[in-house]
C-alpha atoms as a PDB file:
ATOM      1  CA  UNK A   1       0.000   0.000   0.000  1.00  0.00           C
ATOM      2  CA  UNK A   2       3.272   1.952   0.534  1.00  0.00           C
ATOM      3  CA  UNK A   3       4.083   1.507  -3.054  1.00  0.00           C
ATOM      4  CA  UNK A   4       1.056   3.061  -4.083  1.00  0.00           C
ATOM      5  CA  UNK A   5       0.477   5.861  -2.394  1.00  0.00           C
ATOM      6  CA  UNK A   6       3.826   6.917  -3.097  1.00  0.00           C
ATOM      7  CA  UNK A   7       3.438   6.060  -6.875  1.00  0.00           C
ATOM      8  CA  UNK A   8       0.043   8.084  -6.748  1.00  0.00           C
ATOM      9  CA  UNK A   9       2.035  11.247  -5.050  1.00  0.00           C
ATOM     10  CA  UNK A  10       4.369  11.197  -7.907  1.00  0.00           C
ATOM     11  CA  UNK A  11       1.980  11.041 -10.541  1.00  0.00           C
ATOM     12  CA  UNK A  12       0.373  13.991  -9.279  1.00  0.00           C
ATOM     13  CA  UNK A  13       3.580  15.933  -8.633  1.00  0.00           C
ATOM     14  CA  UNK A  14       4.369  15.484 -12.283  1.00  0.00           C
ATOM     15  CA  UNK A  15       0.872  16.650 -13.265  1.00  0.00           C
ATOM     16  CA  UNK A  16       1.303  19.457 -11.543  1.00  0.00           C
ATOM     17  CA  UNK A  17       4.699  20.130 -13.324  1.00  0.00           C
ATOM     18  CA  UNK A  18       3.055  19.993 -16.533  1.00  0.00           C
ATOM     19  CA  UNK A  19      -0.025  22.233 -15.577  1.00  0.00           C
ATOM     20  CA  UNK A  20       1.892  24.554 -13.367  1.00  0.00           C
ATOM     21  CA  UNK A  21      -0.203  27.195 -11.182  1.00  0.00           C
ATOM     22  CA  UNK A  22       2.387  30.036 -12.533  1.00  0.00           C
ATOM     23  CA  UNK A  23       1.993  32.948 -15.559  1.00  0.00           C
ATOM     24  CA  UNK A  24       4.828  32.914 -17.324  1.00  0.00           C
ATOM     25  CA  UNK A  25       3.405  36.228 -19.206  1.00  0.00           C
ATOM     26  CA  UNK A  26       3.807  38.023 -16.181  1.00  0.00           C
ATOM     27  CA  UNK A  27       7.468  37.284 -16.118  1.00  0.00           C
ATOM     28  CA  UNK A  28       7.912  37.930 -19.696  1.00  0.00           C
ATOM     29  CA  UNK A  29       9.763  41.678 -20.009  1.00  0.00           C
ATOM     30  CA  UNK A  30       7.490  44.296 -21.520  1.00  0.00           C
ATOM     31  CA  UNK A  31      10.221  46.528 -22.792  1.00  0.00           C
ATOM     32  CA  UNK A  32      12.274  45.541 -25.596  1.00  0.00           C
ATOM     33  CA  UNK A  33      16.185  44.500 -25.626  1.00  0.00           C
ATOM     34  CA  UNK A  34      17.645  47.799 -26.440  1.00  0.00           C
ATOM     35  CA  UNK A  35      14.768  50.067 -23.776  1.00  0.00           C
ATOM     36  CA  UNK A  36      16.211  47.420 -20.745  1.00  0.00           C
ATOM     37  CA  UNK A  37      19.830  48.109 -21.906  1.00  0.00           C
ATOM     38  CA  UNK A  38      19.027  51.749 -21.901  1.00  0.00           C
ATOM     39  CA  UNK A  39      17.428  52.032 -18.414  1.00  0.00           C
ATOM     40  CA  UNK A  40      20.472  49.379 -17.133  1.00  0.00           C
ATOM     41  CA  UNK A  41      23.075  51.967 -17.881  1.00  0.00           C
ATOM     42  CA  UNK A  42      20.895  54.634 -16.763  1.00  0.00           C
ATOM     43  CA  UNK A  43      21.004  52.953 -12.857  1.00  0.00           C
ATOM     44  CA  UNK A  44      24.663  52.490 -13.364  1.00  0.00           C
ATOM     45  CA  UNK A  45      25.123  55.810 -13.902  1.00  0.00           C
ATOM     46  CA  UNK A  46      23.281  56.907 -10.898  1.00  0.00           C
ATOM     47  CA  UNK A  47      24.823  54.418  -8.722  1.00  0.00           C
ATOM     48  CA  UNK A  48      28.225  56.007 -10.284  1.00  0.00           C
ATOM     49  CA  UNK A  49      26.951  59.463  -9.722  1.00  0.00           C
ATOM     50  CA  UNK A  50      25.771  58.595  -5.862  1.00  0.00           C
ATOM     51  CA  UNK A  51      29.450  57.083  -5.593  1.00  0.00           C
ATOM     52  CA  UNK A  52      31.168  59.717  -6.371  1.00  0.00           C
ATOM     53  CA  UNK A  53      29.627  62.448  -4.076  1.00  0.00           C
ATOM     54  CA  UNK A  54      29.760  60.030  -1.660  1.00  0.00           C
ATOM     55  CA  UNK A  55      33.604  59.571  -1.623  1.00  0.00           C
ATOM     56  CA  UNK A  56      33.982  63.035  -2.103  1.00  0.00           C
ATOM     57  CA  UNK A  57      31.746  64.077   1.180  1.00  0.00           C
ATOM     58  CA  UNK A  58      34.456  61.440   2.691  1.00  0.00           C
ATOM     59  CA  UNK A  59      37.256  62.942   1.182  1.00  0.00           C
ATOM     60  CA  UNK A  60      36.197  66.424   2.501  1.00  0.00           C
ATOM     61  CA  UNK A  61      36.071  65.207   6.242  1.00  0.00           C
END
């Protein structure tokens, strides 16, 4: 009986791998390549930005 309720468990685990409870348009990007690139190097340059007047403000100390 063992046997089968673990064989029964699996079949439904693999049922519910094929028929997952997930939308995969949700994770799907909106933007296209070259707009994600564009707002990537954007942040970096913030982040940059930030860095620098931080280490200055330290600097000036």
């Amino acid at each position: 009986m063992k046997s089968l309720t673990k064989n029964l468990i699996t079949g439904v685990g693999s049922l519910l791998s094929i028929f997952p409870n997930t939308n995969y348009a949700q994770l799907v990007p909106k933007q296209t390549a070259a707009e994600r690139m564009r707002s990537h190097w954007e942040n970096t340059g913030s982040y940059i930005s930030k860095s620098i007047e931080q280490f200055g403000n330290e600097q000036s100390k």
